[in-house]
Protein backbone atom coordinates (compact mmCIF):
# COMPACT_ATOMS: atom_id res chain seq x y z
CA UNK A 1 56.91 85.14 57.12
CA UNK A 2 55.39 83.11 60.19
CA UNK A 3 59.17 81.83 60.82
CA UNK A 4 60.47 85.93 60.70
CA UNK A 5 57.65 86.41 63.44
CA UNK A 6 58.20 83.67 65.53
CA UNK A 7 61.98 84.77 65.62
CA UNK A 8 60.68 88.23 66.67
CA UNK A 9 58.72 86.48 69.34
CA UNK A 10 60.76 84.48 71.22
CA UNK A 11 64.01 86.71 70.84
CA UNK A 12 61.95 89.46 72.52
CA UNK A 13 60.95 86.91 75.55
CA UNK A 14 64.31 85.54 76.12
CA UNK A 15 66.09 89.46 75.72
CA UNK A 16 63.40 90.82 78.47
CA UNK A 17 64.08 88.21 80.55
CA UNK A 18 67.43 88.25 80.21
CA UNK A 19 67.46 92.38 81.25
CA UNK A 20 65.66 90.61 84.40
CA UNK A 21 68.28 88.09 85.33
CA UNK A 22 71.10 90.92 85.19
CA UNK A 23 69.06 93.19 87.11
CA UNK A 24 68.23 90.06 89.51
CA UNK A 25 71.87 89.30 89.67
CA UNK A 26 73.39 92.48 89.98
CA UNK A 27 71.28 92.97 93.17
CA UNK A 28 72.30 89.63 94.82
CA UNK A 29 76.34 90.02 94.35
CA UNK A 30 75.52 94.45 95.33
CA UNK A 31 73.62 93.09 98.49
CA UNK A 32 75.75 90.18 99.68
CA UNK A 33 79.25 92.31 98.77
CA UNK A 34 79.31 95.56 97.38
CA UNK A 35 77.15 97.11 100.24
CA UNK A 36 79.41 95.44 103.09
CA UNK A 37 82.49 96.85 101.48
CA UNK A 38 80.72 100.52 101.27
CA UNK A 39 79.83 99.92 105.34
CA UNK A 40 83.58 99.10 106.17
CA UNK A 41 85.02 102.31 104.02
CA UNK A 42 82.60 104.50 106.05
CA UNK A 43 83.37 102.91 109.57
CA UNK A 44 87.09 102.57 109.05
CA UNK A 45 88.30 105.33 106.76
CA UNK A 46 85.36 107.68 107.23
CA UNK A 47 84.58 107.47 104.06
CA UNK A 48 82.36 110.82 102.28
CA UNK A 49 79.09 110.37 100.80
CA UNK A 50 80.46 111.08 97.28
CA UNK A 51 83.39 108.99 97.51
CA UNK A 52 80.90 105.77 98.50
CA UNK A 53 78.38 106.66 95.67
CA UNK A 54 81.78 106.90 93.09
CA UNK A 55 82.67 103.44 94.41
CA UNK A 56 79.30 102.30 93.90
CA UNK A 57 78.81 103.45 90.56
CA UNK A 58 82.41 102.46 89.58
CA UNK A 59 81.52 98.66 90.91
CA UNK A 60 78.42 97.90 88.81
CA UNK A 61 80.49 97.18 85.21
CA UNK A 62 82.65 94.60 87.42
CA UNK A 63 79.23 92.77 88.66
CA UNK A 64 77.61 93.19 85.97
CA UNK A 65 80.00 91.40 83.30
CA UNK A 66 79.63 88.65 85.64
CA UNK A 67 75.80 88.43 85.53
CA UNK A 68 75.82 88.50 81.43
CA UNK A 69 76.28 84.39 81.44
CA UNK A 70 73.56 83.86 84.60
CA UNK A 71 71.00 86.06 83.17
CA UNK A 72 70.65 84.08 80.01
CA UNK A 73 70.91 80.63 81.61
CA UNK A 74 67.70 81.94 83.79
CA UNK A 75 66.45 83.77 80.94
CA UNK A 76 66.42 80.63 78.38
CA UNK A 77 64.87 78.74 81.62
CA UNK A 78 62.13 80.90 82.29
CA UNK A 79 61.22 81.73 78.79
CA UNK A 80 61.06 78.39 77.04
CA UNK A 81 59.38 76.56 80.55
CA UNK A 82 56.55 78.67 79.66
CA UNK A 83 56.35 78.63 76.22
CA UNK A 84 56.61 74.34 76.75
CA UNK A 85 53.77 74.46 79.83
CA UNK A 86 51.66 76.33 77.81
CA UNK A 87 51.97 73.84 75.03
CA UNK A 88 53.57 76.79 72.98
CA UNK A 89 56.42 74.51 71.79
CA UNK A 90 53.43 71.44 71.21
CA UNK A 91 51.75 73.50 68.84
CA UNK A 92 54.94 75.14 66.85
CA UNK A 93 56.40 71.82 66.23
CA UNK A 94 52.73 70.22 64.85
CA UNK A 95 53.10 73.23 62.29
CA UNK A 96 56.45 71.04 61.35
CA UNK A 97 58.48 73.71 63.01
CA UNK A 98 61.58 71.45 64.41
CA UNK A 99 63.16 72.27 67.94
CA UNK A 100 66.05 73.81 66.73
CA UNK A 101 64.37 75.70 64.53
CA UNK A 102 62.64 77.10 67.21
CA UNK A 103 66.17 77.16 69.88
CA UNK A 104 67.63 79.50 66.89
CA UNK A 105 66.62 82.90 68.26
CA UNK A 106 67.56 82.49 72.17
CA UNK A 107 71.15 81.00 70.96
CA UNK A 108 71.96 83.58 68.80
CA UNK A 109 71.35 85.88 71.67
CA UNK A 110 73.19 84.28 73.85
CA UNK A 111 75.83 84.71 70.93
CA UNK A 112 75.17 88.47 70.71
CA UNK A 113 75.49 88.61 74.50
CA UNK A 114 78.97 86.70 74.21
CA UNK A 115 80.78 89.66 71.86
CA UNK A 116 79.18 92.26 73.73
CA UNK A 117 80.34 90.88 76.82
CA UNK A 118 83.51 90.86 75.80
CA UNK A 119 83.82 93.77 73.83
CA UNK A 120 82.19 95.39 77.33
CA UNK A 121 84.70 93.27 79.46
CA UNK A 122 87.51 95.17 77.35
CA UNK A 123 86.32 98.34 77.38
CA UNK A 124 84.51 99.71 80.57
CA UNK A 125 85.67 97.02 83.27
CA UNK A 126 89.24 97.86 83.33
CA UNK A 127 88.59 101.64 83.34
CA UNK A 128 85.68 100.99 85.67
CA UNK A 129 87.99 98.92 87.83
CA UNK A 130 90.91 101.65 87.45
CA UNK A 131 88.77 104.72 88.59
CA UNK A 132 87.48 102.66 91.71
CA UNK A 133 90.56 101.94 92.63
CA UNK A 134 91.86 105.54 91.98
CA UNK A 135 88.55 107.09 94.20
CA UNK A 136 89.70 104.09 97.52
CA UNK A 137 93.18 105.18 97.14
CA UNK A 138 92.78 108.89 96.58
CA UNK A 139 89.64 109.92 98.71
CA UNK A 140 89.07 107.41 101.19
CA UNK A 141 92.35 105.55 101.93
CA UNK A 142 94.53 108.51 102.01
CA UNK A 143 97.95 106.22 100.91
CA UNK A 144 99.54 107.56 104.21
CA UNK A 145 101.74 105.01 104.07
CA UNK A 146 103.78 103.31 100.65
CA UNK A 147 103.58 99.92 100.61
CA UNK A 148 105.33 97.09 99.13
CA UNK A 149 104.87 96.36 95.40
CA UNK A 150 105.87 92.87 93.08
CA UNK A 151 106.45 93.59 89.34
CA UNK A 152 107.09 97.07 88.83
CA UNK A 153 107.22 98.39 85.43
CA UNK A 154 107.84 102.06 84.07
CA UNK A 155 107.57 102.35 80.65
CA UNK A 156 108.56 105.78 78.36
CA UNK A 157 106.46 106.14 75.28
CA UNK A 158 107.05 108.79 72.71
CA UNK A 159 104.12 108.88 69.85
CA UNK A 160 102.86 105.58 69.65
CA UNK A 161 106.90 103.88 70.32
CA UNK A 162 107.89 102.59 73.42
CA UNK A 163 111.38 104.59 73.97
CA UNK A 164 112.76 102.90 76.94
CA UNK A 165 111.02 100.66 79.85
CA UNK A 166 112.54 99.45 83.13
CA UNK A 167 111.20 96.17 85.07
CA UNK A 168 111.87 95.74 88.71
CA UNK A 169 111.27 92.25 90.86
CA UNK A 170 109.96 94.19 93.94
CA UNK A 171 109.47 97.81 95.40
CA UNK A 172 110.64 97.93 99.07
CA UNK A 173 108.59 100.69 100.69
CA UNK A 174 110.99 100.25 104.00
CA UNK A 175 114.08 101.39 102.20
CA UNK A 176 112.20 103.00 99.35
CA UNK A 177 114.54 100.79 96.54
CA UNK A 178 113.92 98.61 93.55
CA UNK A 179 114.91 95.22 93.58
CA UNK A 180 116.19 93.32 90.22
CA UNK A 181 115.94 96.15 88.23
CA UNK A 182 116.36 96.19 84.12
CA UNK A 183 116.00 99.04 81.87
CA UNK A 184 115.92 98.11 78.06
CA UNK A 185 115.98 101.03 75.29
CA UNK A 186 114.64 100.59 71.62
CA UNK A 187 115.61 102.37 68.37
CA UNK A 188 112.67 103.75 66.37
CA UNK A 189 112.21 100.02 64.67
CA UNK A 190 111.21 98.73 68.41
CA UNK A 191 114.86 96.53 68.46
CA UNK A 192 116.65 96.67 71.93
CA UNK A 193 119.50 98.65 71.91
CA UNK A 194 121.25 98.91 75.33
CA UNK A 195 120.13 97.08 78.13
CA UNK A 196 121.25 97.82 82.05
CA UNK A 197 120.74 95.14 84.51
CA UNK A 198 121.05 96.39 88.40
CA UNK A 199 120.76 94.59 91.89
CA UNK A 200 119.14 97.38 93.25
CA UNK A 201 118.10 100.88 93.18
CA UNK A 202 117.74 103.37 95.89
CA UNK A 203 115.75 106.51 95.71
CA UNK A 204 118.56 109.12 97.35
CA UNK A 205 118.06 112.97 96.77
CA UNK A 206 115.09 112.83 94.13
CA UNK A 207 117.38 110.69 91.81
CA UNK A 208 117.31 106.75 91.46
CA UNK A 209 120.85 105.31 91.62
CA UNK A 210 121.45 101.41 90.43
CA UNK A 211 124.13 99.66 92.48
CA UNK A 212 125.97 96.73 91.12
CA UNK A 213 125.08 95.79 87.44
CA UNK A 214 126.05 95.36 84.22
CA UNK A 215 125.39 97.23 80.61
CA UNK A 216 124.92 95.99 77.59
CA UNK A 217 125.10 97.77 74.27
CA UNK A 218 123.56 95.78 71.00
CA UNK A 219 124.98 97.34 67.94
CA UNK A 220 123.09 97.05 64.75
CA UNK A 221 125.31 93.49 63.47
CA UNK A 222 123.85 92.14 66.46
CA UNK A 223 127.19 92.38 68.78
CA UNK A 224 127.49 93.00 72.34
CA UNK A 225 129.70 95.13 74.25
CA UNK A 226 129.42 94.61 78.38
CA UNK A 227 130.83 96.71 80.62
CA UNK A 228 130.18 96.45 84.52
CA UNK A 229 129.78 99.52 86.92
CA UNK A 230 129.29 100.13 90.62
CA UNK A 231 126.65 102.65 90.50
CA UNK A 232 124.69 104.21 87.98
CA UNK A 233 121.87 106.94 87.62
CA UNK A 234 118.66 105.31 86.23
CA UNK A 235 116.85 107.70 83.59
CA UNK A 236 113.67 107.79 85.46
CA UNK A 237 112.32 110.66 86.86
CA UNK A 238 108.91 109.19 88.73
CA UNK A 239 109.40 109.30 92.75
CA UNK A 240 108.43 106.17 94.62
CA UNK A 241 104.97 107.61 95.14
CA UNK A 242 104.50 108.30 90.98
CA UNK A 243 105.64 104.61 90.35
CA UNK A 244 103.75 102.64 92.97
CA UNK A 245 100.69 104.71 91.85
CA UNK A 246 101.20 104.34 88.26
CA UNK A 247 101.08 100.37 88.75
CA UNK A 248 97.75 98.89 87.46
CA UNK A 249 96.13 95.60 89.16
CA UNK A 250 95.52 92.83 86.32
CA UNK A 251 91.32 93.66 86.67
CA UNK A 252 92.36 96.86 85.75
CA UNK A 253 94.87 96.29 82.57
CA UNK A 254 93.17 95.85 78.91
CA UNK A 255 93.72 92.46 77.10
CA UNK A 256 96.62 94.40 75.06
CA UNK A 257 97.81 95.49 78.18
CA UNK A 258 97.91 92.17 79.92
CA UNK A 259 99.71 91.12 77.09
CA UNK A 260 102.03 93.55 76.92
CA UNK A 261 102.94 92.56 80.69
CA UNK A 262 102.93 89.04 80.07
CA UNK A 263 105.79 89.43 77.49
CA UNK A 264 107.65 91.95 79.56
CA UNK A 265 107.57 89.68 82.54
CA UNK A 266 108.91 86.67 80.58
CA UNK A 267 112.06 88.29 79.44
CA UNK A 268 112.59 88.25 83.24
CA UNK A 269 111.74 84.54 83.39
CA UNK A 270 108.96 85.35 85.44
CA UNK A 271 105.67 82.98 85.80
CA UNK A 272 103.22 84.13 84.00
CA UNK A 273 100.55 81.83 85.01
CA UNK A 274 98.15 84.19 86.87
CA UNK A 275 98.41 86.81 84.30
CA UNK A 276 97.66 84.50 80.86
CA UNK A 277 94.74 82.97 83.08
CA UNK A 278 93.18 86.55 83.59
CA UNK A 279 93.87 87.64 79.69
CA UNK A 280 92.12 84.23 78.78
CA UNK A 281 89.57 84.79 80.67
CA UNK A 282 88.35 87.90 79.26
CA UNK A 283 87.04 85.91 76.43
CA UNK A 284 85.89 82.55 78.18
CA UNK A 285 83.66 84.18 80.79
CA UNK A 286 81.45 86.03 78.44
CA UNK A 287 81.16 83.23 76.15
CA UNK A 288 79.84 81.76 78.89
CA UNK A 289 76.68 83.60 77.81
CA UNK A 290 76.33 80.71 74.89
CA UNK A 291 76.98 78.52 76.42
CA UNK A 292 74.29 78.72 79.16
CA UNK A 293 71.86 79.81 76.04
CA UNK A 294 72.11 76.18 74.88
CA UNK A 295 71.73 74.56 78.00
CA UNK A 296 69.11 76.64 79.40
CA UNK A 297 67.20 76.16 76.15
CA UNK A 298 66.32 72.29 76.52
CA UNK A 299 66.43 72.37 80.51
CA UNK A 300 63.60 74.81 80.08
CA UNK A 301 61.40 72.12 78.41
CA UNK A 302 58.69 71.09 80.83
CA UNK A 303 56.25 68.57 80.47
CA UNK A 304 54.39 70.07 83.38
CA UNK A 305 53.40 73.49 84.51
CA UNK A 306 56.15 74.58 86.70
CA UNK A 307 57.06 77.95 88.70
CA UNK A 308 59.63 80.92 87.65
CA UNK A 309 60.82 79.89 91.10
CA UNK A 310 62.01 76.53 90.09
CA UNK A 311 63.58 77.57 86.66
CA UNK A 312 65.69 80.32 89.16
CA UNK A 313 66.91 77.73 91.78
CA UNK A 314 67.77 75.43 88.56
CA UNK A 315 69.63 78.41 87.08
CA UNK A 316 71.59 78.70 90.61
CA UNK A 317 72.64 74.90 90.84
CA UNK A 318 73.82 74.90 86.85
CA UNK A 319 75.84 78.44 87.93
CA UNK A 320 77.39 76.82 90.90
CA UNK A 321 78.26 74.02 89.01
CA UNK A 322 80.10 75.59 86.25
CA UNK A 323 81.59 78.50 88.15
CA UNK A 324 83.07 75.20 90.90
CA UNK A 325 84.59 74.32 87.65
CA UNK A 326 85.95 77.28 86.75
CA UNK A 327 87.21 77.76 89.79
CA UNK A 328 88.99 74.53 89.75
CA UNK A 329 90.68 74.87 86.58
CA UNK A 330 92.08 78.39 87.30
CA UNK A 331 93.96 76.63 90.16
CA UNK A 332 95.38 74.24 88.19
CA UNK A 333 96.32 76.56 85.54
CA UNK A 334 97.70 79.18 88.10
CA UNK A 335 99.56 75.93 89.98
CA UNK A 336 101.21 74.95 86.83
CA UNK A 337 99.27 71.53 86.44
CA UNK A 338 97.66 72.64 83.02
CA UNK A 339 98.63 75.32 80.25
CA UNK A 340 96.61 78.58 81.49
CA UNK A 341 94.80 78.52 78.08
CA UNK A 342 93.39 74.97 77.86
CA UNK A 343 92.38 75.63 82.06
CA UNK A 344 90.11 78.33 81.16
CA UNK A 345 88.39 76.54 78.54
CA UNK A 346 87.91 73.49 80.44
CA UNK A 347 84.28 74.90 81.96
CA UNK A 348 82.90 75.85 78.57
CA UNK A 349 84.42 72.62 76.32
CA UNK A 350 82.02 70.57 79.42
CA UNK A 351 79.34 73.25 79.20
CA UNK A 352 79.34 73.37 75.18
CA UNK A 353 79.26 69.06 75.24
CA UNK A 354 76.22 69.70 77.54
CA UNK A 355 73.97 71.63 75.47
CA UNK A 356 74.81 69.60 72.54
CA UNK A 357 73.69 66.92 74.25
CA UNK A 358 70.30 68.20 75.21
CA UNK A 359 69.72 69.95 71.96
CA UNK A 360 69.54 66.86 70.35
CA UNK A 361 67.80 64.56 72.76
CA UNK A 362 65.57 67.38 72.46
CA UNK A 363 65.15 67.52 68.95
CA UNK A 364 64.43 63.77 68.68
């Protein structure tokens, strides 16, 4: 019963706290970047009132996934420093209450945080992201102008079955063509079918026409028949100005999305490497949340009374430190040096070793 009420106890101080660090973070990254993009819409594009509130609004799930890990490294920090300088932690452990025991609560939060982070990172950043982008390119850019585009892709979905989808290398806004263009279509058991591949595409009187390629129809035994042609209408009624517009940003894709792309662009023998390191990152940030949970919890041990202030600028050299590594890894893994998937776990393999580490020195 005492146990139940001490869980109560410190999950409550480390969740409040927690709210605190997001709210405390959220304000640094609005003040030192969301605020100074607002200014530079309204003196360059003349940006409306509306349209910079809608851009505000649409921001805050972008900063605030990111504040999820640094709220509950300064959360654990703050909460257990005070319970330790005000010989809270003294007196639990002479009832024979043992240090992990007592780390339980805060690192299960910081576990909670993790899938809701994630599950949040899925769900409301892309869309978040999307609509942002959709309010800059609408409202206050204007899109005057079309500009070039890498990796286009068009897909035609009937029901819940992809019915035909065409991949191009580059968009050329000057001459308004496609370049490297493919168009694969599936039967209604997702198989490819017929596949036409095309140098180019132009855009010429509201119809796309592919110039020098090559089709391929896959009959149901598996065989090929090729035939080459000289031009060729591709089934895609989008203008330039649909396509380019209909092309999402990575930060704005779903992790079934990016995957989706991922496999789409490797039929093309395309490098993946900056797409895999965003998907895998959708999960490895927000467990970051744990992993700060069980190094904040036995950093935040004090044998002396000691300030909020110095269990913040502790929380800020740890964050530095971790996101330097992150930051690190993602260039190797985007360089090719290391497998995008191992890259992105490299910060949280060093931060998990960490607060192993320290639990148990603590615990001793």
């Amino acid at each position: 019963m005492h146990i139940r009420i001490l869980d109560k106890y410190i999950f409550r101080e480390v969740f409040f706290s927690a709210i605190f660090g997001i709210c405390a973070f959220s304000a640094v990254f609005i003040g030192s970047g969301t605020l100074f993009k607002i200014a530079r819409y309204i003196t360059d594009y003349g940006a409306s009132f509306s349209s910079v509130v809608k851009i505000f609004v649409y921001g805050l799930p972008g900063i605030i996934m990111w504040t999820f890990p640094m709220s509950m490294l300064l959360a654990t920090l703050l909460t257990f420093g005070r319970l330790s300088s005000a010989s809270e932690i003294t007196a639990m452990k002479s009832c024979g209450i043992s240090f992990g025991r007592i780390a339980a609560p805060a690192i299960f939060l910081g576990f909670i945080v993790s899938i809701c982070a994630i599950l949040f990172n899925e769900h409301v950043v892309p869309w978040a992201n999307s609509a942002g982008n959709d309010v800059f390119y609408y409202e206050i850019e204007g899109n005057t102008e079309m500009k070039s585009q890498d990796h286009i892709i068009v897909k035609e979905i009937v029901g819940d079955k992809i019915q035909r989808l065409v991949y191009a290398r580059e968009y050329r806004a000057s001459d308004e063509t496609l370049q490297g263009v493919t168009m694969q279509e599936f039967n209604d058991e997702g198989k490819v079918t017929h596949v036409e591949n095309a140098t180019f595409a132009e855009w010429k009187n509201e119809t796309w026409i592919m110039h020098e390629g090559m089709i391929y129809d896959i009959s149901s035994d598996e065989s090929t028949h090729t035939m080459r042609f000289n031009k060729q209408i591709l089934p895609v009624k989008a203008s330039p100005r649909q396509i380019v517009r209909e092309q999402k940003k990575p930060e704005e894709l779903t992790m079934k999305e990016l995957r989706a792309q991922i496999e789409i662009m490797k039929t093309q023998y395309i490098n993946t490497a900056k797409l895999e390191t965003e998907l895998y990152q959708r999960v490895t940030v927000p467990m970051a949340s744990l992993v700060f949970a069980l190094i904040g919890v036995p950093l935040g041990l004090q044998p002396t009374r000691t300030s909020s202030s110095m269990g913040f600028a502790l929380s800020v050299i740890i964050i530095f430190a971790y996101y330097s590594i992150m930051t690190l890894s993602n260039a190797l893994a985007r360089g090719g040096v290391i497998e995008p998937f191992f890259a992105v776990w490299i910060p949280n393999i060093i931060g998990l070793t960490c607060g192993a580490i320290l639990i148990r020195r603590a615990s001793m």
